[in-house]
C-alpha atoms as a PDB file:
ATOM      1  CA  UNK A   1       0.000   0.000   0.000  1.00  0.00           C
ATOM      2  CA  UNK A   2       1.106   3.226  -0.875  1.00  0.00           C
ATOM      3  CA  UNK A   3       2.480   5.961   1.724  1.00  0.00           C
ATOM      4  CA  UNK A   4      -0.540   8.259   0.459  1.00  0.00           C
ATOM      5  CA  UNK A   5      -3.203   5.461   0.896  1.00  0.00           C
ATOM      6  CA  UNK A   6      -2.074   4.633   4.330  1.00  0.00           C
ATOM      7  CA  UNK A   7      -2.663   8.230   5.518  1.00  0.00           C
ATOM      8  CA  UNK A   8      -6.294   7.442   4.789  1.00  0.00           C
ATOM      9  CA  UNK A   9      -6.453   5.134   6.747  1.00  0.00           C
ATOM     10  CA  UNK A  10      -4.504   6.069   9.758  1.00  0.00           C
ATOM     11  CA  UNK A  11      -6.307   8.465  11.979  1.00  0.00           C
ATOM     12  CA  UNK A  12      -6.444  11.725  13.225  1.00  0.00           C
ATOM     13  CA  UNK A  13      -6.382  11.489  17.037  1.00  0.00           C
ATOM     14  CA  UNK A  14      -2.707   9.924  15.644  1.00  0.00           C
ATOM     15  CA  UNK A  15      -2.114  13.450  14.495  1.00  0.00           C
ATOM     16  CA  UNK A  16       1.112  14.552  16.613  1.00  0.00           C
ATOM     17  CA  UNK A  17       0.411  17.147  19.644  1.00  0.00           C
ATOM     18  CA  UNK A  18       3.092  19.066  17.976  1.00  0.00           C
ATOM     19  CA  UNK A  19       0.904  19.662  14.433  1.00  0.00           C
ATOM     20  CA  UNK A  20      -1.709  21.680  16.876  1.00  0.00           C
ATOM     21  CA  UNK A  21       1.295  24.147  18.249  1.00  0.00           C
ATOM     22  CA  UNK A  22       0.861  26.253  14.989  1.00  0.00           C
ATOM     23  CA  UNK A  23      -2.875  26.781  15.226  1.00  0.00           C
ATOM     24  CA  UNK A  24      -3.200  26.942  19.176  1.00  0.00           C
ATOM     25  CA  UNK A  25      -0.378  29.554  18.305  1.00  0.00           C
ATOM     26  CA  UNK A  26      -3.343  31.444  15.871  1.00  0.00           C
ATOM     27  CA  UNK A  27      -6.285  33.853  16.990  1.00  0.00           C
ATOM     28  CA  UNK A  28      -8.616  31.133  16.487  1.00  0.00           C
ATOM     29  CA  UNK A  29     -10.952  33.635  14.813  1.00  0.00           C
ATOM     30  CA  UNK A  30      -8.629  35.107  12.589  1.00  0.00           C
ATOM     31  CA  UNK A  31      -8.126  31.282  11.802  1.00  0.00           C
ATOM     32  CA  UNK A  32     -11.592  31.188  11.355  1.00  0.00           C
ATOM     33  CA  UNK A  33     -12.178  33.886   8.726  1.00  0.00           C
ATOM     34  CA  UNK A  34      -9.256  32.783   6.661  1.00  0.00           C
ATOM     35  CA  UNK A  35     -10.332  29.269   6.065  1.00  0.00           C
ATOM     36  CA  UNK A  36     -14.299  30.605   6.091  1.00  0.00           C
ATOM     37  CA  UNK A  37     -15.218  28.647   8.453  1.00  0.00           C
ATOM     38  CA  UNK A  38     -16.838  28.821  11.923  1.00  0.00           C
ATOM     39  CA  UNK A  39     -15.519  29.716  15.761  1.00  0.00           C
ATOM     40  CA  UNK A  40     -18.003  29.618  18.014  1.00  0.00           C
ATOM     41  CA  UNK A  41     -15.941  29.963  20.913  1.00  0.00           C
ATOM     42  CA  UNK A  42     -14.937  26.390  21.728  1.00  0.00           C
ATOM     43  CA  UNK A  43     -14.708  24.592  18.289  1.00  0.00           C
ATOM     44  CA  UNK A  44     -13.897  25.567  14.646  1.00  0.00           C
ATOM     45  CA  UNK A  45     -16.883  24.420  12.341  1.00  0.00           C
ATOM     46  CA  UNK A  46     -14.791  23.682   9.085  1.00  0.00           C
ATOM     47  CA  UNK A  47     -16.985  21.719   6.000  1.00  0.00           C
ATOM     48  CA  UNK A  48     -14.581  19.604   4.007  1.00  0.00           C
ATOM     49  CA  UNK A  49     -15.508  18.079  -0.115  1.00  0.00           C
ATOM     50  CA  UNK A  50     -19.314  17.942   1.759  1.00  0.00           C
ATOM     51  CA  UNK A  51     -18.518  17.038   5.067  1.00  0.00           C
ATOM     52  CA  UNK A  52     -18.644  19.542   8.120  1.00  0.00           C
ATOM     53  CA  UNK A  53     -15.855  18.497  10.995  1.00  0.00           C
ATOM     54  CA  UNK A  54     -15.971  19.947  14.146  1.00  0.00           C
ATOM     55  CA  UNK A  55     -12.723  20.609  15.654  1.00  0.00           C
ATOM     56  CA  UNK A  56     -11.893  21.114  19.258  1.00  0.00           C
ATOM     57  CA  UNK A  57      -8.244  22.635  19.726  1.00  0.00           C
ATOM     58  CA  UNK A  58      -8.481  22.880  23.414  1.00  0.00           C
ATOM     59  CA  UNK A  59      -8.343  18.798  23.653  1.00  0.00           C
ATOM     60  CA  UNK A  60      -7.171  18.616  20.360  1.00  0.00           C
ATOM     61  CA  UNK A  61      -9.434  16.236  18.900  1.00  0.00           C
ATOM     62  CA  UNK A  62     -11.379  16.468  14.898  1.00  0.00           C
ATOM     63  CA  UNK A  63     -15.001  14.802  14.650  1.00  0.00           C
ATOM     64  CA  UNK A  64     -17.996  14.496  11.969  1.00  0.00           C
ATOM     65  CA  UNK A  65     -20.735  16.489  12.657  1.00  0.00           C
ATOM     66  CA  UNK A  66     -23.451  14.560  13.876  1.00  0.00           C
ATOM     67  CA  UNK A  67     -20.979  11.516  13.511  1.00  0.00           C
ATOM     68  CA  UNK A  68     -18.672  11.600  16.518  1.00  0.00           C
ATOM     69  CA  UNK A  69     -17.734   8.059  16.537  1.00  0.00           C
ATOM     70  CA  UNK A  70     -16.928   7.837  13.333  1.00  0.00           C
ATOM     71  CA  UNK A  71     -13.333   7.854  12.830  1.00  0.00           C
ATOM     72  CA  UNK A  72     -11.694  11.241  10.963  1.00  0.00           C
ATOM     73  CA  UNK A  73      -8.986  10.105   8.969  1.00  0.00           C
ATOM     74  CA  UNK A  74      -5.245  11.461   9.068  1.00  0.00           C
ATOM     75  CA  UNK A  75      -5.172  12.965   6.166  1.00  0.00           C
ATOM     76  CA  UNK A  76      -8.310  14.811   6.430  1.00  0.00           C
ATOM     77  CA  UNK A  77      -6.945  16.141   9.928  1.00  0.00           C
ATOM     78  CA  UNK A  78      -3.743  17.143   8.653  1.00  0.00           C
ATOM     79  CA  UNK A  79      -5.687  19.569   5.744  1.00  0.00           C
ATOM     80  CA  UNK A  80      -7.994  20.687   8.619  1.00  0.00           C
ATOM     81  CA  UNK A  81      -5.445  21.763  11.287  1.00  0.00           C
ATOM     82  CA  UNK A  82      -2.690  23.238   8.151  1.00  0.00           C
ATOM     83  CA  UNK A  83      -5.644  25.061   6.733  1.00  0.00           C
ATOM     84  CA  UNK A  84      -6.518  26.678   9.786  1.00  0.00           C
ATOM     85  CA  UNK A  85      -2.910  27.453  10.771  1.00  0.00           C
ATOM     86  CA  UNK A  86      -1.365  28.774   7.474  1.00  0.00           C
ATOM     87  CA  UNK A  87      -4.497  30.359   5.156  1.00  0.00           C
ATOM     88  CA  UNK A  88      -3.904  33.531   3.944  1.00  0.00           C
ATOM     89  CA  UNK A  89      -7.367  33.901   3.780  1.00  0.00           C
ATOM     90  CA  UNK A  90      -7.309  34.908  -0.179  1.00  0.00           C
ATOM     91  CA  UNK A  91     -10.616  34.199  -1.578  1.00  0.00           C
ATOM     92  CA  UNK A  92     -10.892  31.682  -4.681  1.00  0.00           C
ATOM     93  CA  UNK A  93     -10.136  33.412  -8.033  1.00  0.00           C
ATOM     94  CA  UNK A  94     -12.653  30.703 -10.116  1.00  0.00           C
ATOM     95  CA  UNK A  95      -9.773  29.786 -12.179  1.00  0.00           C
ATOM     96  CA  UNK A  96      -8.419  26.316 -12.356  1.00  0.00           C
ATOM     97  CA  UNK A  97      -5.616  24.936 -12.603  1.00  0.00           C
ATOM     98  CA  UNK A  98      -3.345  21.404 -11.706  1.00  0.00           C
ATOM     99  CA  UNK A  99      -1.613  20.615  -8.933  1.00  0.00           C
ATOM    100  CA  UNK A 100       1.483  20.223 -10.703  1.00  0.00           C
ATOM    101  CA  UNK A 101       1.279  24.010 -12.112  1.00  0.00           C
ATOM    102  CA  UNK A 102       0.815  25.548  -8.646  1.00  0.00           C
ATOM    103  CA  UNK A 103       4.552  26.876  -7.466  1.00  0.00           C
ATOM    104  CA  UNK A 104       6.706  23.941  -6.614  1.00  0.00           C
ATOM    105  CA  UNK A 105       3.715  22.105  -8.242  1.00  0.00           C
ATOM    106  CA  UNK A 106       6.044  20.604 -10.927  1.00  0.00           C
ATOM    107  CA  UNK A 107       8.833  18.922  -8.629  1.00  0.00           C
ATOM    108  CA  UNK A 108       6.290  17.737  -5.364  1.00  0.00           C
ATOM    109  CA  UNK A 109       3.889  16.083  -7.769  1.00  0.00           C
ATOM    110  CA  UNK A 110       5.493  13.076  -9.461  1.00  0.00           C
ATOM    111  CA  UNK A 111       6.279   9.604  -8.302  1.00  0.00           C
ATOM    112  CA  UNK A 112       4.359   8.485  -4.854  1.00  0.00           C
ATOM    113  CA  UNK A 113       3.074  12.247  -4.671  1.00  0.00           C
ATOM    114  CA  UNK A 114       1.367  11.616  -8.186  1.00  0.00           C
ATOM    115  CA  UNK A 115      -2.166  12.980  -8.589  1.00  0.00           C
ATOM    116  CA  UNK A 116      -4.459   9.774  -8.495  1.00  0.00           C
ATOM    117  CA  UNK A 117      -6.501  10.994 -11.513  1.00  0.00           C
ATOM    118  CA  UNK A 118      -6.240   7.070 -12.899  1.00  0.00           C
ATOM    119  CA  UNK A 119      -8.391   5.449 -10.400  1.00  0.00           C
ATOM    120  CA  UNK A 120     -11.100   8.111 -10.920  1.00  0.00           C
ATOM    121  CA  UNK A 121     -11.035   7.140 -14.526  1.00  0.00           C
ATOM    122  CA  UNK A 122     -10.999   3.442 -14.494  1.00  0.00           C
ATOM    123  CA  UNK A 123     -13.913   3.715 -12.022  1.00  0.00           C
ATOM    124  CA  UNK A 124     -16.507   5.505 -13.806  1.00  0.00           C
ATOM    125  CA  UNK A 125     -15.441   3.965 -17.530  1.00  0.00           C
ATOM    126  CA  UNK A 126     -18.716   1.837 -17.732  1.00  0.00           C
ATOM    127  CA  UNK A 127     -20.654   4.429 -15.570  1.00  0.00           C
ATOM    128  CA  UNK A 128     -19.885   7.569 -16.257  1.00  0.00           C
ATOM    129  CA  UNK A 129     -23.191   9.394 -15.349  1.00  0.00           C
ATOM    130  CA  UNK A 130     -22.352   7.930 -11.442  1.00  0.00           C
ATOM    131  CA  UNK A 131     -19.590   9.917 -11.558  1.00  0.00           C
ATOM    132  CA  UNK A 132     -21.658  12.860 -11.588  1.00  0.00           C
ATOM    133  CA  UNK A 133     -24.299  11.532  -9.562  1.00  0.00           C
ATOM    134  CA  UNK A 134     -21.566  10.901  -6.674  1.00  0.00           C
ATOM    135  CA  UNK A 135     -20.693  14.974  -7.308  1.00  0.00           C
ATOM    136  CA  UNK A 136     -24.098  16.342  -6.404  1.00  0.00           C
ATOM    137  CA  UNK A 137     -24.366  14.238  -3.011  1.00  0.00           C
ATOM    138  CA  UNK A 138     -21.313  16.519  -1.930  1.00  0.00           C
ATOM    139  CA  UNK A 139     -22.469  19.957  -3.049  1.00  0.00           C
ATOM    140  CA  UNK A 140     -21.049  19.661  -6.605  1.00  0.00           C
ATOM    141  CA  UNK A 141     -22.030  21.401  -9.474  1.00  0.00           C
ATOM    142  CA  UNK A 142     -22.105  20.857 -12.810  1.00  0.00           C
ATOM    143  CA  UNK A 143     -19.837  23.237 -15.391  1.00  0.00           C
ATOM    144  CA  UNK A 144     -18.627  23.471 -18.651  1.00  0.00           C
ATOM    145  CA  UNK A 145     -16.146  21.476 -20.010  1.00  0.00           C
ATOM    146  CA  UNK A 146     -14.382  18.082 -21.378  1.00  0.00           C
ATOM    147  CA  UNK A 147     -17.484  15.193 -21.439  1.00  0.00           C
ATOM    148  CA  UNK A 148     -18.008  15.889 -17.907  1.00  0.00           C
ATOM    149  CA  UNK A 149     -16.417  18.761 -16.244  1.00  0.00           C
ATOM    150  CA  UNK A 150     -17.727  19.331 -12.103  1.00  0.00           C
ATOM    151  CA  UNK A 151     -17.209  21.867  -9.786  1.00  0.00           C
ATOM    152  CA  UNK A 152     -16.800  20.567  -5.972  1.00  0.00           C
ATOM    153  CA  UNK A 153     -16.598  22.246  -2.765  1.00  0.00           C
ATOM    154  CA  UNK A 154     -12.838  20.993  -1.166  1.00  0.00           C
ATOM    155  CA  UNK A 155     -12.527  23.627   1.114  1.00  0.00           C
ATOM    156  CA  UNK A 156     -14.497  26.527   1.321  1.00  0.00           C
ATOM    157  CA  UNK A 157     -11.951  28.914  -0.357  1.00  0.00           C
ATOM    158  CA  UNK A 158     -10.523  26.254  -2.237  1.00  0.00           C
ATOM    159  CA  UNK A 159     -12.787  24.572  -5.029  1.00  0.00           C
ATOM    160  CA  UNK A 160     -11.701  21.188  -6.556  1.00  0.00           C
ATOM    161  CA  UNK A 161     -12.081  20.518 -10.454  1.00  0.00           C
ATOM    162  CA  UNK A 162     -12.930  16.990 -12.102  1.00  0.00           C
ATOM    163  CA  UNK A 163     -12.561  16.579 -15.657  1.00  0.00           C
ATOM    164  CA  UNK A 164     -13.776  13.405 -17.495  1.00  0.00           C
ATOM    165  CA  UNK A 165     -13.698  12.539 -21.013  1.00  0.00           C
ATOM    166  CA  UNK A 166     -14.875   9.119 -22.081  1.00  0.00           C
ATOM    167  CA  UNK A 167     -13.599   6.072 -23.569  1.00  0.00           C
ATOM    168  CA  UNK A 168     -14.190   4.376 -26.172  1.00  0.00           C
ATOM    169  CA  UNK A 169     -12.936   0.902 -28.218  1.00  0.00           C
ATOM    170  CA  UNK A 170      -9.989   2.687 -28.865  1.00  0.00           C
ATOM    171  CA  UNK A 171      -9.149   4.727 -26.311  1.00  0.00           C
ATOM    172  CA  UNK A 172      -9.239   4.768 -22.502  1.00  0.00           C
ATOM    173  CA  UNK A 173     -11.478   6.948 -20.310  1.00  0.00           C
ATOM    174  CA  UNK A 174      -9.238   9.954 -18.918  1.00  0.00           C
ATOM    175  CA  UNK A 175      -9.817  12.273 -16.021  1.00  0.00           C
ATOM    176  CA  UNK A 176      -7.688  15.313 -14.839  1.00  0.00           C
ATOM    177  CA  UNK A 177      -8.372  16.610 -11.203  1.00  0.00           C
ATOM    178  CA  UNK A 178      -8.176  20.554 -11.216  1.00  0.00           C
ATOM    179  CA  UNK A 179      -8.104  22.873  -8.163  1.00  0.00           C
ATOM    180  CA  UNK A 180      -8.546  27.064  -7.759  1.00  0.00           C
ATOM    181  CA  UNK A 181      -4.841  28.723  -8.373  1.00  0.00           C
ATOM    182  CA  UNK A 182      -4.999  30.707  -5.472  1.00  0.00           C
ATOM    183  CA  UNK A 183      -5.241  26.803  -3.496  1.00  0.00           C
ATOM    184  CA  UNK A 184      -1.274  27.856  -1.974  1.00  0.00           C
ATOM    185  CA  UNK A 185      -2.368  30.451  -0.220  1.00  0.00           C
ATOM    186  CA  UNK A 186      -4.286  28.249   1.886  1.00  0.00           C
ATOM    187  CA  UNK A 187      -2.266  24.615   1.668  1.00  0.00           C
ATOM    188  CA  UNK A 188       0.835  23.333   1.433  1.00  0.00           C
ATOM    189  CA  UNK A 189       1.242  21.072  -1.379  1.00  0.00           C
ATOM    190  CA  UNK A 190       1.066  18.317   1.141  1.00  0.00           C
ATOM    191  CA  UNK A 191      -1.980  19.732   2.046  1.00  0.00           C
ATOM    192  CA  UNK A 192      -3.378  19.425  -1.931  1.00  0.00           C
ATOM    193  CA  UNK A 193      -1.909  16.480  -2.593  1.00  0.00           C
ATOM    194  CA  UNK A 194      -3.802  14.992   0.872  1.00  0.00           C
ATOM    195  CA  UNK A 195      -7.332  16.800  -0.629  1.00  0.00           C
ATOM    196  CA  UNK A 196      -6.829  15.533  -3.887  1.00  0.00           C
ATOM    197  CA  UNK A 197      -6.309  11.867  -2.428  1.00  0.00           C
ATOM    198  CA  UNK A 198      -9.305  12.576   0.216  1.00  0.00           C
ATOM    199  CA  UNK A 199     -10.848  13.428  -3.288  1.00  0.00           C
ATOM    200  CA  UNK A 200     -10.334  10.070  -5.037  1.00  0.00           C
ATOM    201  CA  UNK A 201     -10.796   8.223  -1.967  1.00  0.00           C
ATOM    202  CA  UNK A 202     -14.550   9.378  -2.025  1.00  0.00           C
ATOM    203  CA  UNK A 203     -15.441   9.120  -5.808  1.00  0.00           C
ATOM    204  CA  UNK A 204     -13.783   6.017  -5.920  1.00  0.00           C
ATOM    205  CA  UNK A 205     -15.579   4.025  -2.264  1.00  0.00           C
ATOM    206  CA  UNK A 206     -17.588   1.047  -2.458  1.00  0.00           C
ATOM    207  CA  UNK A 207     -21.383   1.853  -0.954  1.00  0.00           C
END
């Protein structure tokens, strides 16, 4: 198993004590208004690609909504606590681009930190309308482009892109994942490269 898969499946009350210095370190509601999200005093109220996790910095744990048992995984922490500890707070600019054209985009995203746009593919090849059906159950929206082409909500300053064209006889289904340009002011690429696996993860699940 990949290094990139396993971080989906670790979890994040693993998360270090040490990855919670930078944020406890943060006006939690400047932190809050960077990201867009929520302080209500105790807890930032963060939704993530449809999902809205509560997290408590005082006792440094990250829950579901409605869904505390259920288990939050690593990666998902990790782009929760670096979003609220780094973000700029620069609001989306509606344009997309790759990963690997965002700066430093180029070297960080080859080999194991390759964007997992070849599962997304192979998955919807025989179903492609699922693939857009999957979209809308987490706030996506349809746009213009390739065969399929689908806005999603990643973060809430930091839309995610899919971009399907399908196969044929001769040649293969393709997808591209896309995200907003302005994604580094709120990420580190470890941070996109975690949402675009989080991404992949939930296209490409078995219900």
């Amino acid at each position: 198993m990949a290094s990139s898969q396993k971080g989906l499946f670790r979890r994040a009350d693993q998360i270090p004590a040490a990855s919670w210095i930078d944020l406890c370190n943060r006006p939690p509601q400047q932190a809050a208004e960077a990201v867009g999200a929520v302080w209500d005093g105790q807890f930032f109220k963060v939704p993530l690609l449809g999902v809205q996790y509560i997290i408590d910095p005082a006792n440094q744990r990250i829950n579901m909504e409605g869904n505390a048992d259920y288990p939050v995984s690593y990666q998902a922490g990790i782009i929760l606590l670096t979003t609220l500890s780094v973000s700029k707070g620069v609001p989306p600019s509606g344009r997309m681009t790759v990963p690997q054209e965002l700066p430093g985009g180029r070297m960080f995203f080859t080999g194991a930190h390759a964007v997992a746009s070849g599962p997304l593919a192979k998955q919807f090849e025989k179903a492609s309308d699922h693939l857009l059906h999957r979209a809308l159950e987490i706030g996506g929206e349809l746009i213009e482009g390739a065969d399929i082409a689908i806005r999603l909500p990643g973060l809430p300053y930091v839309p995610l892109y899919i971009l399907y064209w399908r196969g044929d006889q001769e040649v293969a289904a393709r997808a591209m994942i896309g995200i907003d340009d302005r994604a580094y002011f709120h990420l580190d690429l470890a941070g996109v490269f975690a949402l675009t696996n989080i991404l992949v993860f939930k296209f490409c699940r078995v219900d």
